[in-house]
PDB file of N, CA and C in Angstrom:
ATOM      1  N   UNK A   1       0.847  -1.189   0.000  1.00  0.00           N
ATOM      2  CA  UNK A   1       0.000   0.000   0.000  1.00  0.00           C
ATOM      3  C   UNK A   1       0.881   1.236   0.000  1.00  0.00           C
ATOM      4  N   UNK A   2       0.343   2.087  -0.730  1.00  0.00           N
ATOM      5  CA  UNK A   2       0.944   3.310  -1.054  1.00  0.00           C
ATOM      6  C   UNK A   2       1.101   4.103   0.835  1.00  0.00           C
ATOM      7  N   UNK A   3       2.345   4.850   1.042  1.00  0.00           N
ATOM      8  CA  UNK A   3       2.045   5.464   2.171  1.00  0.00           C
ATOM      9  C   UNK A   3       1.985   7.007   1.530  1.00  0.00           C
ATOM     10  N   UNK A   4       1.982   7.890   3.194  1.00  0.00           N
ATOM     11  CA  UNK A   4       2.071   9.070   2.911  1.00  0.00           C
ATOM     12  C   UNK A   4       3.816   9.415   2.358  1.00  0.00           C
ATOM     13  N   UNK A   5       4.475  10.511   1.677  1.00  0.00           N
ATOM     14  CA  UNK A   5       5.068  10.785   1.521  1.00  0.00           C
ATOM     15  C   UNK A   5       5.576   9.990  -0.035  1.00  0.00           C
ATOM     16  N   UNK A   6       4.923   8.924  -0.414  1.00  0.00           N
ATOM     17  CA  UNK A   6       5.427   8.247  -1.749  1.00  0.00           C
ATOM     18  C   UNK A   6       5.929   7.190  -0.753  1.00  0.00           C
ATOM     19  N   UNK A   7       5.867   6.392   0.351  1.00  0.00           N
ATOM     20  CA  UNK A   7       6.550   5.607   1.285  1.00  0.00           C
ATOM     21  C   UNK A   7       5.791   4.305   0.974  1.00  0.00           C
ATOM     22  N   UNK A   8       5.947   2.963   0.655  1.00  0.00           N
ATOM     23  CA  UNK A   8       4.878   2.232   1.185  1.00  0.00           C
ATOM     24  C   UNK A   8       4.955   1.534   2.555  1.00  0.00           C
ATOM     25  N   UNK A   9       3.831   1.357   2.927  1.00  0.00           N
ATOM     26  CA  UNK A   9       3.773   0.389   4.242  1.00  0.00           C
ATOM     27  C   UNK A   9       3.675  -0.835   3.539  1.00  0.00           C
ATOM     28  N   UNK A  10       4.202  -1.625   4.735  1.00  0.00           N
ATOM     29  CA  UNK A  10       3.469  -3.170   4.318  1.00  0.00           C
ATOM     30  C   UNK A  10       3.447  -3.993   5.476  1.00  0.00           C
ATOM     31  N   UNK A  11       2.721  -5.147   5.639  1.00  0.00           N
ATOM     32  CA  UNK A  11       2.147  -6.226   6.410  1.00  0.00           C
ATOM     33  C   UNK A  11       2.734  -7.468   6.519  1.00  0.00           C
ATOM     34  N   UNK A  12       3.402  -7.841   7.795  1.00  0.00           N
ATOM     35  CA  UNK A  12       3.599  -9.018   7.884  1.00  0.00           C
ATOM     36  C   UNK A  12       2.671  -9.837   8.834  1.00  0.00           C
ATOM     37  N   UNK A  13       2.312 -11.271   8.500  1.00  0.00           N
ATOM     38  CA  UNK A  13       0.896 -11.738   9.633  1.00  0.00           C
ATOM     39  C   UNK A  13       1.859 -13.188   9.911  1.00  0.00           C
ATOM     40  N   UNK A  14       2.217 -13.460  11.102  1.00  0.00           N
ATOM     41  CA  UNK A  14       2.777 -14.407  11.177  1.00  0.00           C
ATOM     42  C   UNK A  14       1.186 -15.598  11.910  1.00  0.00           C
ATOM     43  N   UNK A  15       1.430 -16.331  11.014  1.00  0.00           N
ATOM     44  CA  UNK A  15      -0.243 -17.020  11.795  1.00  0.00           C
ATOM     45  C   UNK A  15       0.127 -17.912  12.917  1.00  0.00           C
ATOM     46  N   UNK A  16       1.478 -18.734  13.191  1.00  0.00           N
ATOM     47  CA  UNK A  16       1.525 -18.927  14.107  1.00  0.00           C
ATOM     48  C   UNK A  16       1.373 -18.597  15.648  1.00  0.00           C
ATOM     49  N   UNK A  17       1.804 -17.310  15.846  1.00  0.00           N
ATOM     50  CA  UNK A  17       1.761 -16.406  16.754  1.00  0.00           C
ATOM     51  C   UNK A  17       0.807 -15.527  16.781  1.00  0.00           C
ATOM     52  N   UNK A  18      -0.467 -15.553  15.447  1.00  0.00           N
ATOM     53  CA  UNK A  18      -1.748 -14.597  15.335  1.00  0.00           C
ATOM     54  C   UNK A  18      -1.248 -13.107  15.427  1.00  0.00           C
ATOM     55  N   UNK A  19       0.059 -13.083  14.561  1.00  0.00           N
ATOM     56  CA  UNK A  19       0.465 -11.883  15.195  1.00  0.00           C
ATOM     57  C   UNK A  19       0.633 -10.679  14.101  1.00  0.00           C
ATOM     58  N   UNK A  20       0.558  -9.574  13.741  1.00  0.00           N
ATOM     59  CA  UNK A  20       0.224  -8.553  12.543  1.00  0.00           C
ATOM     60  C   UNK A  20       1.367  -7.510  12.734  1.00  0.00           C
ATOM     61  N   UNK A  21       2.529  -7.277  11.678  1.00  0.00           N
ATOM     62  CA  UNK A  21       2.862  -6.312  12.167  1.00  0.00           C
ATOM     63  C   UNK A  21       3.174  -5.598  11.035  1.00  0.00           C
ATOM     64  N   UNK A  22       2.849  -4.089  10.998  1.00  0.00           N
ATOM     65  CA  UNK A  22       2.544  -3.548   9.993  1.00  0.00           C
ATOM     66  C   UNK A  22       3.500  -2.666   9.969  1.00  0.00           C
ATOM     67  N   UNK A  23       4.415  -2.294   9.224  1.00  0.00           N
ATOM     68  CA  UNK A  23       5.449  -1.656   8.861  1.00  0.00           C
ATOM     69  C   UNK A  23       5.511   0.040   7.845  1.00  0.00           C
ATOM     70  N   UNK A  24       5.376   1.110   8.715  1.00  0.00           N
ATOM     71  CA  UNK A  24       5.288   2.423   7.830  1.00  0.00           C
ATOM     72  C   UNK A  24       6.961   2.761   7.656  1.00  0.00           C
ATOM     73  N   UNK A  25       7.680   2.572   7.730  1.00  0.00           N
ATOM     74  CA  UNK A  25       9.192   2.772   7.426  1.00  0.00           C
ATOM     75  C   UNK A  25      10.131   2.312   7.651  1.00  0.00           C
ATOM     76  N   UNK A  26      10.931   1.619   6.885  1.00  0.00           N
ATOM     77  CA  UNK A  26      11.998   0.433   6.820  1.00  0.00           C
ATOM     78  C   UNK A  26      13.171   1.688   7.718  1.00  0.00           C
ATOM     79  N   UNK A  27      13.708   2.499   7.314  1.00  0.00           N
ATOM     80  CA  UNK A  27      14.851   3.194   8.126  1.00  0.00           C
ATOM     81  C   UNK A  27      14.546   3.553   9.195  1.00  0.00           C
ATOM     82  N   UNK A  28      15.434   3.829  10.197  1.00  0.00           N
ATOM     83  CA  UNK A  28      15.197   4.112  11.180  1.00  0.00           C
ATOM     84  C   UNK A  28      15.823   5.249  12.039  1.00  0.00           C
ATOM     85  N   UNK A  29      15.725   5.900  12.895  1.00  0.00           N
ATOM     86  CA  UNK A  29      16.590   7.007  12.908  1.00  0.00           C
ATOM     87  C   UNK A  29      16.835   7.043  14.886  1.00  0.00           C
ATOM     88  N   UNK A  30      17.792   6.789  15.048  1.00  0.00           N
ATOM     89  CA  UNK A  30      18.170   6.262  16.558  1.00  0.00           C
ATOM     90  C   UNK A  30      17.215   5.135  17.239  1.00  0.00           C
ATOM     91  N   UNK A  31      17.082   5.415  18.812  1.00  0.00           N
ATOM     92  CA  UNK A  31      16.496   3.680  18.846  1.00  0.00           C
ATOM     93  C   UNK A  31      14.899   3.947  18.722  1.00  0.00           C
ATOM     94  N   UNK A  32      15.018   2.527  18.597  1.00  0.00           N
ATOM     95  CA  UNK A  32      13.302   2.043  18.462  1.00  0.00           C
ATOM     96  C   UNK A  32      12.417   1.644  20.053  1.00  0.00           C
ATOM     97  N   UNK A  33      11.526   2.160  20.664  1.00  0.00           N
ATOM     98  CA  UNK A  33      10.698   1.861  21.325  1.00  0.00           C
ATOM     99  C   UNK A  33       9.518   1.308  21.099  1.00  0.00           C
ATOM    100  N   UNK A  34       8.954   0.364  21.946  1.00  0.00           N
ATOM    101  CA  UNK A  34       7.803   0.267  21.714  1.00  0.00           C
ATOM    102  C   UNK A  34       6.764   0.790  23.051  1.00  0.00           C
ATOM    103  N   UNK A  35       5.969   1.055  22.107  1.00  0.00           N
ATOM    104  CA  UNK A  35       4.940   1.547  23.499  1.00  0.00           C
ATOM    105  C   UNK A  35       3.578   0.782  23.301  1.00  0.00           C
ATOM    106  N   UNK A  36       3.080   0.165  24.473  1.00  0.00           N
ATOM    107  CA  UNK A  36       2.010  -0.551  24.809  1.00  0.00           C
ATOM    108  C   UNK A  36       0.580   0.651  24.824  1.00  0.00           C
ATOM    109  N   UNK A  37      -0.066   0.022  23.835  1.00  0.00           N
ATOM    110  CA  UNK A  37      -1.330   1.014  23.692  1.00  0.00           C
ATOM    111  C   UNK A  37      -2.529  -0.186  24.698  1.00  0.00           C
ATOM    112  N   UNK A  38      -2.274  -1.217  24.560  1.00  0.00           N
ATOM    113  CA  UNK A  38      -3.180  -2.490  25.374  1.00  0.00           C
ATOM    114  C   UNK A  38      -2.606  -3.731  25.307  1.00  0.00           C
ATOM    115  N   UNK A  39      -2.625  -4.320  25.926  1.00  0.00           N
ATOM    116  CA  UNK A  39      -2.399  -5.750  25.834  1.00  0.00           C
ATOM    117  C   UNK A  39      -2.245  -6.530  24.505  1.00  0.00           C
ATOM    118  N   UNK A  40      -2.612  -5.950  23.399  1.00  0.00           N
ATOM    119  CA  UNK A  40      -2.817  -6.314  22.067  1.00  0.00           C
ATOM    120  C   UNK A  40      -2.303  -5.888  21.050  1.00  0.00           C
ATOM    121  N   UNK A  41      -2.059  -4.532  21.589  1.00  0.00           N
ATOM    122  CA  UNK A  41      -1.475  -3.179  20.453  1.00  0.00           C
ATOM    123  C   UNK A  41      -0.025  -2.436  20.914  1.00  0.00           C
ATOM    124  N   UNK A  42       1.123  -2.527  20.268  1.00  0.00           N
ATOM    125  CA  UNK A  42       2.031  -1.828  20.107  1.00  0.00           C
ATOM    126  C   UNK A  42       2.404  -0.620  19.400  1.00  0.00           C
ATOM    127  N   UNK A  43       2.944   0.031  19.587  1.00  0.00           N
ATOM    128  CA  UNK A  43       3.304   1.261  18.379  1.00  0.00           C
ATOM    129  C   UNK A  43       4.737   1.282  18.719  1.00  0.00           C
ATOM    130  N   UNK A  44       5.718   1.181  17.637  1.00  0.00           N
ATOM    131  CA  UNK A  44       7.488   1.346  17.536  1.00  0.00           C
ATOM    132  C   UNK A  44       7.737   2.569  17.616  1.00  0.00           C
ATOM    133  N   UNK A  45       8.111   3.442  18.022  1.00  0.00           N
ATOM    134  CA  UNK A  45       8.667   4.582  17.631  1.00  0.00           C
ATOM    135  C   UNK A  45       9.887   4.930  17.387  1.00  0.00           C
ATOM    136  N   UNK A  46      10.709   5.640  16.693  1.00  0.00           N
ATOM    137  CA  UNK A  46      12.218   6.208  16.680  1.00  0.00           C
ATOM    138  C   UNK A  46      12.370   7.861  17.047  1.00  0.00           C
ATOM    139  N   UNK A  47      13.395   8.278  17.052  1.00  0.00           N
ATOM    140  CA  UNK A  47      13.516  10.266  17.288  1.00  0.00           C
ATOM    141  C   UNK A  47      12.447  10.345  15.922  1.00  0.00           C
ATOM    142  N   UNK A  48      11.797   9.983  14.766  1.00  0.00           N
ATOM    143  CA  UNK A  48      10.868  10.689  13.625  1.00  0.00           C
ATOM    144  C   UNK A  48      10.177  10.674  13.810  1.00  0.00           C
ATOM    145  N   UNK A  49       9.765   9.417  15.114  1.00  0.00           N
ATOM    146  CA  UNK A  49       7.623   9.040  15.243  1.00  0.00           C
ATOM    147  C   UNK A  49       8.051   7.754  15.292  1.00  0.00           C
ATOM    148  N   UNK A  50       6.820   7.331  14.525  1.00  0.00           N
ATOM    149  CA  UNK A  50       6.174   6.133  14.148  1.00  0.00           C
ATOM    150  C   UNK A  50       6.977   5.384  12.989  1.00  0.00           C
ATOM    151  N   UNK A  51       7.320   3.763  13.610  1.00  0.00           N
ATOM    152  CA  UNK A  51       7.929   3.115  13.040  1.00  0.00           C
ATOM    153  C   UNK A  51       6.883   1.616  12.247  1.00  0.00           C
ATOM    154  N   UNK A  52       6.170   1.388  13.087  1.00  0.00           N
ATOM    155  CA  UNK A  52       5.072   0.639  12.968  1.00  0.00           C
ATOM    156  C   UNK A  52       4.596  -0.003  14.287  1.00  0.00           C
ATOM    157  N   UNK A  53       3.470  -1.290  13.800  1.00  0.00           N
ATOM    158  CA  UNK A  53       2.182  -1.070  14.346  1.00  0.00           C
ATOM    159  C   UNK A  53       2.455  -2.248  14.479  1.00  0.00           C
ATOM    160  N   UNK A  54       2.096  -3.301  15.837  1.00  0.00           N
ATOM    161  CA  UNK A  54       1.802  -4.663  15.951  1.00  0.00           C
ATOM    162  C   UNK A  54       0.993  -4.971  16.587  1.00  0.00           C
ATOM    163  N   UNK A  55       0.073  -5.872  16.339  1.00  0.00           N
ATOM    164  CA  UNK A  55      -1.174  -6.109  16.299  1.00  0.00           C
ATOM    165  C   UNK A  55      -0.938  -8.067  17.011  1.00  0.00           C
ATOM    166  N   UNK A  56      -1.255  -8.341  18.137  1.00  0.00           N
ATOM    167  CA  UNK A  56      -1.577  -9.475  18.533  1.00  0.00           C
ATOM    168  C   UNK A  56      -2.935 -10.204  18.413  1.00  0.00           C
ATOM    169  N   UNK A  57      -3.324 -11.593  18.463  1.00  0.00           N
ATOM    170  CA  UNK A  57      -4.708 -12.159  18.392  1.00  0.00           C
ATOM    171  C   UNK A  57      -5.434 -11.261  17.804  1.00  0.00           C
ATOM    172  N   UNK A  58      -4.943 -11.301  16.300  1.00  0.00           N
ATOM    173  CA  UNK A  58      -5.921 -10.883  15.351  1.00  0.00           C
ATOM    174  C   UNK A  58      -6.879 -11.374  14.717  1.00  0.00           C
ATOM    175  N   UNK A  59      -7.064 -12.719  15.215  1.00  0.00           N
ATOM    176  CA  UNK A  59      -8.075 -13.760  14.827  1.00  0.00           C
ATOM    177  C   UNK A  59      -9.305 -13.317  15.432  1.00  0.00           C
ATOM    178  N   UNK A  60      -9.333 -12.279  16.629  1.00  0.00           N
ATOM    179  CA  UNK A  60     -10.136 -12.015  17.399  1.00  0.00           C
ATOM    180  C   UNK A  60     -10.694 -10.434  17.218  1.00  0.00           C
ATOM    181  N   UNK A  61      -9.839 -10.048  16.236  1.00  0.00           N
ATOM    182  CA  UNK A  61     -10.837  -8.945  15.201  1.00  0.00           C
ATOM    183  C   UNK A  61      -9.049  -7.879  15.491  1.00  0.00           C
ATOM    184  N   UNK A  62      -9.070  -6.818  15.047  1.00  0.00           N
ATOM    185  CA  UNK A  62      -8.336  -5.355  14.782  1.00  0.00           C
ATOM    186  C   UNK A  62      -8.827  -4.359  15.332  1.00  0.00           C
ATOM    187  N   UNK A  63      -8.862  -3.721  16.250  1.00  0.00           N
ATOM    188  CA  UNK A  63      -9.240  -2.256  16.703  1.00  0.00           C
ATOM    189  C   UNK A  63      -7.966  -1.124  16.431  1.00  0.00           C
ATOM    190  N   UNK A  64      -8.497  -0.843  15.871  1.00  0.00           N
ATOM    191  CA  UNK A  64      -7.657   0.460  15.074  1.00  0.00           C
ATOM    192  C   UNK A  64      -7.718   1.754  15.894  1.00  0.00           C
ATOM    193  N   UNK A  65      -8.663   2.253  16.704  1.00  0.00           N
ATOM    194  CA  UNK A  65      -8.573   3.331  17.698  1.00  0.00           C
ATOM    195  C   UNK A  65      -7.263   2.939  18.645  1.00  0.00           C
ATOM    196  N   UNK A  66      -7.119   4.574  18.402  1.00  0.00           N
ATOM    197  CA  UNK A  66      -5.618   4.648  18.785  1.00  0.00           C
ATOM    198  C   UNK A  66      -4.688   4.619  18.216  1.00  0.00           C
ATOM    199  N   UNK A  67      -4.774   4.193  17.014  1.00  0.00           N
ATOM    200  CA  UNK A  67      -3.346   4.145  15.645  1.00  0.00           C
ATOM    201  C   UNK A  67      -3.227   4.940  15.257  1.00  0.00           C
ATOM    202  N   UNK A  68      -1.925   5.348  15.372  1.00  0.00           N
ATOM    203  CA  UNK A  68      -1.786   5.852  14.004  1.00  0.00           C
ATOM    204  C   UNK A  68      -1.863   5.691  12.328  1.00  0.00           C
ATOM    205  N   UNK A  69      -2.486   6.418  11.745  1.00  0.00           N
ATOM    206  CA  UNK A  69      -1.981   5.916  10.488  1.00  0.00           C
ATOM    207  C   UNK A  69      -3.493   5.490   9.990  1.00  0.00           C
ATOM    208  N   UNK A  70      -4.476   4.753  11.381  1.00  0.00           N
ATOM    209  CA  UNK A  70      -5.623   4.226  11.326  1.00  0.00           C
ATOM    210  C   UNK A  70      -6.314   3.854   9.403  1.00  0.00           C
ATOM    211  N   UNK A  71      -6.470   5.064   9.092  1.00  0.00           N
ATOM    212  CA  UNK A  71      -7.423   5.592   7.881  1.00  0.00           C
ATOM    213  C   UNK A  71      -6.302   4.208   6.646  1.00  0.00           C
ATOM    214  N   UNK A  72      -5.385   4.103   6.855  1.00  0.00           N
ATOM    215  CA  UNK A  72      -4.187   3.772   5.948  1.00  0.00           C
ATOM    216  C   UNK A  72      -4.167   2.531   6.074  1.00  0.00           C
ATOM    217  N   UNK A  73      -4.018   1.890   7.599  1.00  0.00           N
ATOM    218  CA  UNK A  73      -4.054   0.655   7.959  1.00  0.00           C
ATOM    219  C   UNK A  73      -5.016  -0.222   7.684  1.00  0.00           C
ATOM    220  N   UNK A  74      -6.424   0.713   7.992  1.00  0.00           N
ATOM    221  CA  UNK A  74      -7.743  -0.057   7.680  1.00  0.00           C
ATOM    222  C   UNK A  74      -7.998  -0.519   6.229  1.00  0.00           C
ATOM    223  N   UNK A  75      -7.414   0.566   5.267  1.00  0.00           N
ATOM    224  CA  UNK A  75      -7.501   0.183   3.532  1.00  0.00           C
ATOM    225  C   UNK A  75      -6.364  -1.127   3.033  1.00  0.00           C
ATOM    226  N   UNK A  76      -5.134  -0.919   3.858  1.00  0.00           N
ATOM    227  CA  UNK A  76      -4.598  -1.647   3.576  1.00  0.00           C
ATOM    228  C   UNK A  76      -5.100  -3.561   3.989  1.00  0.00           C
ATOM    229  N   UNK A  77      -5.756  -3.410   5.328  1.00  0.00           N
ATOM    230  CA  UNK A  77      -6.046  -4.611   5.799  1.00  0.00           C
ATOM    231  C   UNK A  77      -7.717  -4.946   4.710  1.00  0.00           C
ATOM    232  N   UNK A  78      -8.663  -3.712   4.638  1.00  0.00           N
ATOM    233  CA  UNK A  78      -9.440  -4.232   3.392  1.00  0.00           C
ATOM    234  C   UNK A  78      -9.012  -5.072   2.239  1.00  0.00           C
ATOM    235  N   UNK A  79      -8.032  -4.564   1.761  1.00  0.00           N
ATOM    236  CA  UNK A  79      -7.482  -4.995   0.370  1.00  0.00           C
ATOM    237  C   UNK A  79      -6.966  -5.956   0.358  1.00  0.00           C
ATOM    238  N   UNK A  80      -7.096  -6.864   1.209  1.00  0.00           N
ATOM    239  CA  UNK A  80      -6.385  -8.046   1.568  1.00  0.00           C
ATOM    240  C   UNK A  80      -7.694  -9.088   1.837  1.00  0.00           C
ATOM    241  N   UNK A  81      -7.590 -10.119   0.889  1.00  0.00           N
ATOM    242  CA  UNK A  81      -8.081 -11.223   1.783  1.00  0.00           C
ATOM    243  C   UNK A  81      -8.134 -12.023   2.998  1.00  0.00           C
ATOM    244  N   UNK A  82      -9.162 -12.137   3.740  1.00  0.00           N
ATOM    245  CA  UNK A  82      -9.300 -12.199   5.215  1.00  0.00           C
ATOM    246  C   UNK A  82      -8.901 -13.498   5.768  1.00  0.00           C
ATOM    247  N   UNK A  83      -7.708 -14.601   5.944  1.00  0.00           N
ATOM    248  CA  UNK A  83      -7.704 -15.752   6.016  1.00  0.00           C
ATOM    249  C   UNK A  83      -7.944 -16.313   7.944  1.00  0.00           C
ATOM    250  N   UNK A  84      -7.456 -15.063   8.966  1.00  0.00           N
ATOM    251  CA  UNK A  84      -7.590 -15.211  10.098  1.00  0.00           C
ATOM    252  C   UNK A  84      -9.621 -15.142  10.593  1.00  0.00           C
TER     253      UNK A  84
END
């Protein structure tokens, strides 16, 4: 999926682990954090922002409140066939 800036994101779903992690920028610019939005939801950050998005027990649906990116993530996960 196309990102902002001409960037694309993209999606990795590991099904073993039910686990989603969605990627808005391969470089990175000092360290990476993650910050716990719930038990389910991560957000990476570096000194730019937002690195991406991981998503646990996604078999059990996606809540997107609270993401960043939300509007981007949701088209991208549309456009995809639903196998979880």
């Amino acid at each position: 999926a196309q990102a902002r800036g001409g960037r694309l994101m993209h999606l990795d779903y590991d099904s073993d682990a039910d686990a989603l992690y969605i990627t808005f920028r391969e470089e990175t610019q000092g360290r990476v954090v993650s910050h716990e939005l719930d038990e389910r939801r991560h957000i990476d950050r570096d000194d730019l922002g937002d690195v991406g998005v991981e998503i646990l027990q996604v078999s059990r649906g996606v809540n997107l409140t609270g993401l960043p990116r939300r509007e981007e993530i949701a088209a991208l996960l549309n456009a995809i066939p639903h196998t979880v």
